[in-house]
C-alpha atoms as a PDB file:
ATOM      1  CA  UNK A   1     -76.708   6.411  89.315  1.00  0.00           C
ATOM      2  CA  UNK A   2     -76.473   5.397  92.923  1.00  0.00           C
ATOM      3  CA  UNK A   3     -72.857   6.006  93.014  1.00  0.00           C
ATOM      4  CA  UNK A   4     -73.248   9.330  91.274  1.00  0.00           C
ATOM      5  CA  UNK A   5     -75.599  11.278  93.643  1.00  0.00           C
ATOM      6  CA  UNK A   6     -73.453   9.498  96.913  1.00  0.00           C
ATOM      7  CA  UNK A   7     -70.663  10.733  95.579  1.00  0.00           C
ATOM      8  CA  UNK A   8     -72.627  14.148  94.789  1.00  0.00           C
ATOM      9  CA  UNK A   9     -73.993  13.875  98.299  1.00  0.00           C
ATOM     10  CA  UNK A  10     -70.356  13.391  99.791  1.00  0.00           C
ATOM     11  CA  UNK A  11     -68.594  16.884  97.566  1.00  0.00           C
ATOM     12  CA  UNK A  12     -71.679  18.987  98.983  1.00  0.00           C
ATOM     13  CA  UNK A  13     -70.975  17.938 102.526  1.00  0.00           C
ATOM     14  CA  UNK A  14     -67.092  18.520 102.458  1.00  0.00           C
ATOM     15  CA  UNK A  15     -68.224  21.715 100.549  1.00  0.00           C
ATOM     16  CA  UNK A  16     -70.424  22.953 103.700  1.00  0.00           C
ATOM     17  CA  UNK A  17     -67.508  21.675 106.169  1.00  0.00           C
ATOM     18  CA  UNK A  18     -64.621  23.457 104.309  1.00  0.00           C
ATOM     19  CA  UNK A  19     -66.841  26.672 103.913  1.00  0.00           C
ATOM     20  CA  UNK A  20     -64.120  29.400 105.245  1.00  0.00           C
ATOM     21  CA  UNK A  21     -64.724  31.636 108.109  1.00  0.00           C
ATOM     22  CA  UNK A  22     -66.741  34.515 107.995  1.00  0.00           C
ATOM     23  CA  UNK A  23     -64.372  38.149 108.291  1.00  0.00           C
ATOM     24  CA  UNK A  24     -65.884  40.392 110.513  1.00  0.00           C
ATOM     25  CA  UNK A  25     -64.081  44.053 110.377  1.00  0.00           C
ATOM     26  CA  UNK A  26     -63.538  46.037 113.405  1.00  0.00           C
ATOM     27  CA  UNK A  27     -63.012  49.910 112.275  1.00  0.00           C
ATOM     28  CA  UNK A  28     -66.647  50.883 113.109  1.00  0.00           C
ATOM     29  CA  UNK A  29     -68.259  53.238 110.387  1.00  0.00           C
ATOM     30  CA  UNK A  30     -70.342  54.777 113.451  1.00  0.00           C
ATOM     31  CA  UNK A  31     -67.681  55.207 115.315  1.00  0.00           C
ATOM     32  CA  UNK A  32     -69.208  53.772 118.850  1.00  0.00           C
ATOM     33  CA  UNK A  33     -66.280  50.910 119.185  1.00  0.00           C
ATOM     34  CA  UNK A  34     -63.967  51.716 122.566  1.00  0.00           C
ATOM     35  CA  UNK A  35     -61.649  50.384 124.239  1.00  0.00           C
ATOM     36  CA  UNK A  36     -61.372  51.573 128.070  1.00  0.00           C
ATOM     37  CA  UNK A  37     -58.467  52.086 130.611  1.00  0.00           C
ATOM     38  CA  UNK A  38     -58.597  52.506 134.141  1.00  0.00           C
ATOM     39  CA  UNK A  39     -55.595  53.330 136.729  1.00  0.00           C
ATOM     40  CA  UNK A  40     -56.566  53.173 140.013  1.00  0.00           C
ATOM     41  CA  UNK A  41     -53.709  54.852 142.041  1.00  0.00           C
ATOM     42  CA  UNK A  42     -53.502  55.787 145.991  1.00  0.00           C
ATOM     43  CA  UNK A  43     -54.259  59.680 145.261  1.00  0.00           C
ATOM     44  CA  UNK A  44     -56.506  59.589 142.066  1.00  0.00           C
ATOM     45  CA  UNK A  45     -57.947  57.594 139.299  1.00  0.00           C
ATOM     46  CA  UNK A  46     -57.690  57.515 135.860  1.00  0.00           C
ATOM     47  CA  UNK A  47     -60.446  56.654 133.135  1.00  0.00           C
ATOM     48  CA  UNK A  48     -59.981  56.892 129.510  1.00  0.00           C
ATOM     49  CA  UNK A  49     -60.844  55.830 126.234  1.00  0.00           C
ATOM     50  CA  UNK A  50     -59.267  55.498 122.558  1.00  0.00           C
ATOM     51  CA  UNK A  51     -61.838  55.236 119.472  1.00  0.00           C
ATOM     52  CA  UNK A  52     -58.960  54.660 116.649  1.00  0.00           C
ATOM     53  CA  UNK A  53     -59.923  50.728 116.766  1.00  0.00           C
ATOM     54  CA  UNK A  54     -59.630  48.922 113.390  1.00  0.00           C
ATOM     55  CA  UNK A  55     -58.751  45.171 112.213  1.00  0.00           C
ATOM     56  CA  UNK A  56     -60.290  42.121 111.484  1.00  0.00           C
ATOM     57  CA  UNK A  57     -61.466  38.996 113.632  1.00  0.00           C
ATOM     58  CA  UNK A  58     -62.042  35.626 110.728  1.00  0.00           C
ATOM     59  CA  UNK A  59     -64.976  33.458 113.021  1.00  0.00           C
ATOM     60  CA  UNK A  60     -66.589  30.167 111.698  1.00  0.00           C
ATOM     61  CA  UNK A  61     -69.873  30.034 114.042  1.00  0.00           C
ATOM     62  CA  UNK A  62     -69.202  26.388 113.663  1.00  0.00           C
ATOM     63  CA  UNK A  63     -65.814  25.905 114.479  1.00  0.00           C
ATOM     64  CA  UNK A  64     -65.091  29.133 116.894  1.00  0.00           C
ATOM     65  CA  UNK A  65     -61.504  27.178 118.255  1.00  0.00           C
ATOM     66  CA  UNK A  66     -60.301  28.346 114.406  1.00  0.00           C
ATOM     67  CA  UNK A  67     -60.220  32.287 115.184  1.00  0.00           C
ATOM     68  CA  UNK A  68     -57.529  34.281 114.099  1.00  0.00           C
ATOM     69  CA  UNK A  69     -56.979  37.539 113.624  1.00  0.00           C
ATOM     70  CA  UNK A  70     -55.651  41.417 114.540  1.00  0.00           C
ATOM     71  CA  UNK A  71     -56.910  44.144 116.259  1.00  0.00           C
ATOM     72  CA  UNK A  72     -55.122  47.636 116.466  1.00  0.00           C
ATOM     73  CA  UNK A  73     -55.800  50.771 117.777  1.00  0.00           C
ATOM     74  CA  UNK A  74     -54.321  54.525 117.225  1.00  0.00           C
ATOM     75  CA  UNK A  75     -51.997  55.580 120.641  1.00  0.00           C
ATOM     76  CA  UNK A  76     -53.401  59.032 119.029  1.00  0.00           C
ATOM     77  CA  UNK A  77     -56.842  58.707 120.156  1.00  0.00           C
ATOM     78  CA  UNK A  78     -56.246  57.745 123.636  1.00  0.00           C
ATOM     79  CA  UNK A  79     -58.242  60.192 125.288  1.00  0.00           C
ATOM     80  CA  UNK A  80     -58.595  61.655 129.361  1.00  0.00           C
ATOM     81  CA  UNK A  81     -60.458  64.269 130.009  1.00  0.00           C
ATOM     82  CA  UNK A  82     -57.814  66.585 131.647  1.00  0.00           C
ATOM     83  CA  UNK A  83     -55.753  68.276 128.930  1.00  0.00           C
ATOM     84  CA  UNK A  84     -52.650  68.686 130.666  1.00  0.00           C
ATOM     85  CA  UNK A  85     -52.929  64.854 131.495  1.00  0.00           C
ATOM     86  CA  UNK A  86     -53.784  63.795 127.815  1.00  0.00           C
ATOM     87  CA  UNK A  87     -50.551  66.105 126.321  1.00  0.00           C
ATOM     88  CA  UNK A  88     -48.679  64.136 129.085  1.00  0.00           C
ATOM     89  CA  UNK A  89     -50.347  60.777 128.191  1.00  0.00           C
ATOM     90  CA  UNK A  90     -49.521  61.437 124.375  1.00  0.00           C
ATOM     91  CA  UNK A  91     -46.017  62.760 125.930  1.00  0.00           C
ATOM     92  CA  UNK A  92     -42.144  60.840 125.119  1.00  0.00           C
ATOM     93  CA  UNK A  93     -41.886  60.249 128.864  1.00  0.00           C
ATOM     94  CA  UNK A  94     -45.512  57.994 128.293  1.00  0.00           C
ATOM     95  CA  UNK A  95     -47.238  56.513 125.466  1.00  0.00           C
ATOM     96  CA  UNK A  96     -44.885  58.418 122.346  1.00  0.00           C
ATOM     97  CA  UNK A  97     -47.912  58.793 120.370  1.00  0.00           C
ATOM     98  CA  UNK A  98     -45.603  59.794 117.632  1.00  0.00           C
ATOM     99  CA  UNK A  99     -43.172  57.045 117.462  1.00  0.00           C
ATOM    100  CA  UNK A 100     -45.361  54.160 118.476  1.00  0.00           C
ATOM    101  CA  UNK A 101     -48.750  55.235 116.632  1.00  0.00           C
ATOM    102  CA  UNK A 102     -50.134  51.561 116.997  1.00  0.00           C
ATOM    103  CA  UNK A 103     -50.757  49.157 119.649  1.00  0.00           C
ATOM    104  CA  UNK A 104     -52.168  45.843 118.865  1.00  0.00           C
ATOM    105  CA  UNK A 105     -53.271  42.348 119.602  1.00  0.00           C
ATOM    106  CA  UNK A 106     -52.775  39.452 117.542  1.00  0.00           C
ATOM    107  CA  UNK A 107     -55.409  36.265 118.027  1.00  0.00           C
ATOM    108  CA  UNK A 108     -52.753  33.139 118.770  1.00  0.00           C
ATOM    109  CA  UNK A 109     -55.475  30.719 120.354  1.00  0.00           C
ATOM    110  CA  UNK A 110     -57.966  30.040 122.183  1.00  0.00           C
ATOM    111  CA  UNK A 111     -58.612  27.393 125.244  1.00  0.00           C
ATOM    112  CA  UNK A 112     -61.150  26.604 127.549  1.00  0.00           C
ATOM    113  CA  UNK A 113     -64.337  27.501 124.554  1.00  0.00           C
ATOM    114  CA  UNK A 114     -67.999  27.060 125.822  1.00  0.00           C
ATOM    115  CA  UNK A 115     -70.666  27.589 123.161  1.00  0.00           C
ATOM    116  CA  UNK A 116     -74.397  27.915 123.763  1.00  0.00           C
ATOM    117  CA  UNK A 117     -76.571  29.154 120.942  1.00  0.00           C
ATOM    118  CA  UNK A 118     -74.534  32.106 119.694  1.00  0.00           C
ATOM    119  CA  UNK A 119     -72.206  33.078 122.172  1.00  0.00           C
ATOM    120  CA  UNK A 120     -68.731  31.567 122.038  1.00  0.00           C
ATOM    121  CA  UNK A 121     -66.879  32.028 126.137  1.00  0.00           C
ATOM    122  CA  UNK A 122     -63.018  31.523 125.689  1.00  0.00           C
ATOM    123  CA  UNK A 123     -59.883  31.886 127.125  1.00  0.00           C
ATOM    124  CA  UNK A 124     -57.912  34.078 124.205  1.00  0.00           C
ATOM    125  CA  UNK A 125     -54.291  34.168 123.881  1.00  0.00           C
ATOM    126  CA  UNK A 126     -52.980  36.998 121.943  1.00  0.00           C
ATOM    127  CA  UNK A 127     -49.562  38.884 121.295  1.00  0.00           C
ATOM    128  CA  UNK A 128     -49.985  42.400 122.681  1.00  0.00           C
ATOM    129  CA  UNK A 129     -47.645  45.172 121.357  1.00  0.00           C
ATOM    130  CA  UNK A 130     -47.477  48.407 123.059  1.00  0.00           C
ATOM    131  CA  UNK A 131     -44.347  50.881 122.745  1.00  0.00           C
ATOM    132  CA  UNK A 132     -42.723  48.090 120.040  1.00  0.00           C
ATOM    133  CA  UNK A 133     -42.498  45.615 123.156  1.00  0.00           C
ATOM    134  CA  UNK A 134     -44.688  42.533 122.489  1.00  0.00           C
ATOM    135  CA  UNK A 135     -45.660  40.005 125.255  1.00  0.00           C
ATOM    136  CA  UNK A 136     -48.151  37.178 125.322  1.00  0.00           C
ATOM    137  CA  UNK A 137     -51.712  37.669 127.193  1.00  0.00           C
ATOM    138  CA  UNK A 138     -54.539  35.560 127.948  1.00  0.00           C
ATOM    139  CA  UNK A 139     -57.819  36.969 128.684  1.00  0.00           C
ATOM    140  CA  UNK A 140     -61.469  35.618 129.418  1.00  0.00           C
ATOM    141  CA  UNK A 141     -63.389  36.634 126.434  1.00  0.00           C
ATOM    142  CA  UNK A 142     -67.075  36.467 125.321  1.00  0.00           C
ATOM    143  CA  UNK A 143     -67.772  36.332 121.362  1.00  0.00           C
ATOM    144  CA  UNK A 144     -71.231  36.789 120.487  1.00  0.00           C
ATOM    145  CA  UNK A 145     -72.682  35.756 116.919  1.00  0.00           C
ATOM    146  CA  UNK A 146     -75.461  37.577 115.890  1.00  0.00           C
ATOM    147  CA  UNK A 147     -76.779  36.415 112.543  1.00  0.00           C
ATOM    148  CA  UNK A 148     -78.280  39.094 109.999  1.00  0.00           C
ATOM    149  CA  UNK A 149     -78.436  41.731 112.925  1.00  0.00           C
ATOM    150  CA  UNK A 150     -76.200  44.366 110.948  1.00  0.00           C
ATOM    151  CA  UNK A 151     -78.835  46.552 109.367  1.00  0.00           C
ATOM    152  CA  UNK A 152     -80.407  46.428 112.748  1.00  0.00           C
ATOM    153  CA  UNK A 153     -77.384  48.157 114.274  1.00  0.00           C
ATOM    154  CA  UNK A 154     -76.516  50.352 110.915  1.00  0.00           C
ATOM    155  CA  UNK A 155     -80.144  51.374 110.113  1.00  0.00           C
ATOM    156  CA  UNK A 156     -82.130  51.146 107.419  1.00  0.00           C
ATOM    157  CA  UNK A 157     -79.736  52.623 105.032  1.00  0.00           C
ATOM    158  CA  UNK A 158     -77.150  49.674 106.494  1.00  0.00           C
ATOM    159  CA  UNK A 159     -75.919  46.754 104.509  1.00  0.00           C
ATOM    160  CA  UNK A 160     -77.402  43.322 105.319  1.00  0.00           C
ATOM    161  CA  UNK A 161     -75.190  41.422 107.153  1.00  0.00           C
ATOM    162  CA  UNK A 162     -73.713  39.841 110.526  1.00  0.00           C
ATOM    163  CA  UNK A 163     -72.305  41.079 113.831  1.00  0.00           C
ATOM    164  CA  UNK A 164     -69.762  39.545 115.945  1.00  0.00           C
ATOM    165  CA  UNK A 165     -69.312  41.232 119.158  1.00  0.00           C
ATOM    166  CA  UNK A 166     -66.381  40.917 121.482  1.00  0.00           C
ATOM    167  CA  UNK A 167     -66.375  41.947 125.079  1.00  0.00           C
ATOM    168  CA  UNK A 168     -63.149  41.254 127.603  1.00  0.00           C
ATOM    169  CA  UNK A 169     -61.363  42.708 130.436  1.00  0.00           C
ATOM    170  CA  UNK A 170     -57.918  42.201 131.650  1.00  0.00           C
ATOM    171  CA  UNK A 171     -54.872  43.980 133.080  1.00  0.00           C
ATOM    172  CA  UNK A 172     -51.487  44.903 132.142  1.00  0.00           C
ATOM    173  CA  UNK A 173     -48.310  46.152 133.927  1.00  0.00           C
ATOM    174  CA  UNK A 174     -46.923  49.772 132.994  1.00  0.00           C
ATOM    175  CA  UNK A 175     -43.093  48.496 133.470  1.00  0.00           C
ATOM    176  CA  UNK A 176     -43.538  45.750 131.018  1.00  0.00           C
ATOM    177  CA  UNK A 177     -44.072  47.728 128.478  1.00  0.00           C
ATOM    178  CA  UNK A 178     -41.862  50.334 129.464  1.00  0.00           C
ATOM    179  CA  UNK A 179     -44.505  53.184 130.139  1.00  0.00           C
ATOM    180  CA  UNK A 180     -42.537  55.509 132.590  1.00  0.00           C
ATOM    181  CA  UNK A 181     -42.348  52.174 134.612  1.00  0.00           C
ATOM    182  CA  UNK A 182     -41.971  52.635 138.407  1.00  0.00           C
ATOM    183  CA  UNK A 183     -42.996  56.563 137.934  1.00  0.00           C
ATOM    184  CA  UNK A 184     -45.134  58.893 139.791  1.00  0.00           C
ATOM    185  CA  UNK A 185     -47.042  55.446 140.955  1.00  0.00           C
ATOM    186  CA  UNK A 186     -48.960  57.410 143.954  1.00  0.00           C
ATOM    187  CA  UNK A 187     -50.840  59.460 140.996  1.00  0.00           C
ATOM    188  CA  UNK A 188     -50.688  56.983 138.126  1.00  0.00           C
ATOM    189  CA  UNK A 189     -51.248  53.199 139.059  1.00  0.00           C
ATOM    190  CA  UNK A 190     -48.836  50.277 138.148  1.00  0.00           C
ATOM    191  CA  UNK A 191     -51.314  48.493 137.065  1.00  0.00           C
ATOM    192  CA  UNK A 192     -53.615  49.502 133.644  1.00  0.00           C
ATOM    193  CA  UNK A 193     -57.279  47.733 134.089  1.00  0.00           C
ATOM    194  CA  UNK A 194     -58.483  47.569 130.061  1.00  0.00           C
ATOM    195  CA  UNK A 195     -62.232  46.603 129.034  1.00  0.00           C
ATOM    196  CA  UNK A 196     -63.578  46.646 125.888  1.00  0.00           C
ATOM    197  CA  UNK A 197     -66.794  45.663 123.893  1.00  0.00           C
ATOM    198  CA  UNK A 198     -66.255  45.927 119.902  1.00  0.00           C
ATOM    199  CA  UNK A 199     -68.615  45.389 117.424  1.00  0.00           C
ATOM    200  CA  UNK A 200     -67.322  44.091 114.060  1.00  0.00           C
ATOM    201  CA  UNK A 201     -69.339  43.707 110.569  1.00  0.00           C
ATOM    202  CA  UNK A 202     -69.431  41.334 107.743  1.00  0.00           C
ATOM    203  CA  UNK A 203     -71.609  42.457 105.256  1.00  0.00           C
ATOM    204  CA  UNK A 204     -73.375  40.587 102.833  1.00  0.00           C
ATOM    205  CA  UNK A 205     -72.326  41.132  99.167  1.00  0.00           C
ATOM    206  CA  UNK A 206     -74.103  40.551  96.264  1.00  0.00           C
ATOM    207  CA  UNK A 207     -73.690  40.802  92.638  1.00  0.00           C
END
């Protein structure tokens, strides 16, 4: 009998351990996540946002090294407030809305984790693909667990759930991604400064 509930005992607790990681999506039903670029050039600065984020991020709260995962976003809904700027933007000679309609990231690994309580601080490594060209970036990133909180960002009318909230910033160079690289750099920087904080949901499902 002794044997029996050990070996009971011992099934549960590799049950619990092997429990897979929670999949948090990333295409916001209120429509809030953004992603934000800055160019900071000798004549004038740039600031704009895209909306079109979807994806999904898989996070074990208990094992945060494990994340994987994609994130994309539409070229499309890259958005500056000038309009001549935006059609240019959305333009062949710049992002080619129309032949590259995605760009995305793709979770590799991450190095360097520090968790306290909920929030997971990590050095992510990712495959970015902009314009069909993919190269390999590591950022600083911040993941932050929030347990049961997604009816308190939905509403009432929201789905019980969790959050998992990413926030980074890092920079990447126009020419290696081949964005009119080495153009008009007195007006449009070299360098693209991108920040973003993304809220992704995992509702809770029941029968």
């Amino acid at each position: 009998m002794k044997c029996l509930i050990f070996t009971s005992c011992l099934f549960l607790i590799g049950t619990i351990l092997a429990a897979d990681p929670i999949s948090f999506d990333f295409a916001d039903p209120k429509g809030v996540n953004t992603i934000n670029f800055n160019l900071d050039a000798q004549l004038e600065a740039i600031n704009g946002n895209a909306k079109g984020v979807s994806g999904r991020i898989q996070f074990d709260p208990e094992a945060p090294h494990k994340t994987t995962g994609n994130l994309e976003v539409d070229t499309a809904s890259m958005h500056v407030s000038n309009p001549l700027m935006k059609e240019h933007l959305h333009g062949s000679q710049w992002m080619e809305v129309k032949k590259y309609p995605k760009i995305s990231f793709k979770v590799t690994s991450l190095g360097n984790l520090s968790t306290h309580g909920n929030i997971t601080t990590a050095d992510v490594t990712g495959e970015l693909t902009i314009k069909g060209i993919t190269r390999e970036i590591t950022s600083s990133t911040t993941l932050t667990f929030l347990q049961g909180k997604l009816k308190a960002r939905m509403g009432p009318r929201g789905p019980d759930g969790d959050l998992l909230v990413l926030r980074t910033k890092f920079i990447v160079n126009r020419s290696d991604f081949e964005i009119n690289a080495g153009q008009n750099t007195e007006k449009v920087a070299e360098e693209i400064e991108i920040s973003l904080s993304l809220a992704g949901q995992a509702p809770y499902w029941t029968d």
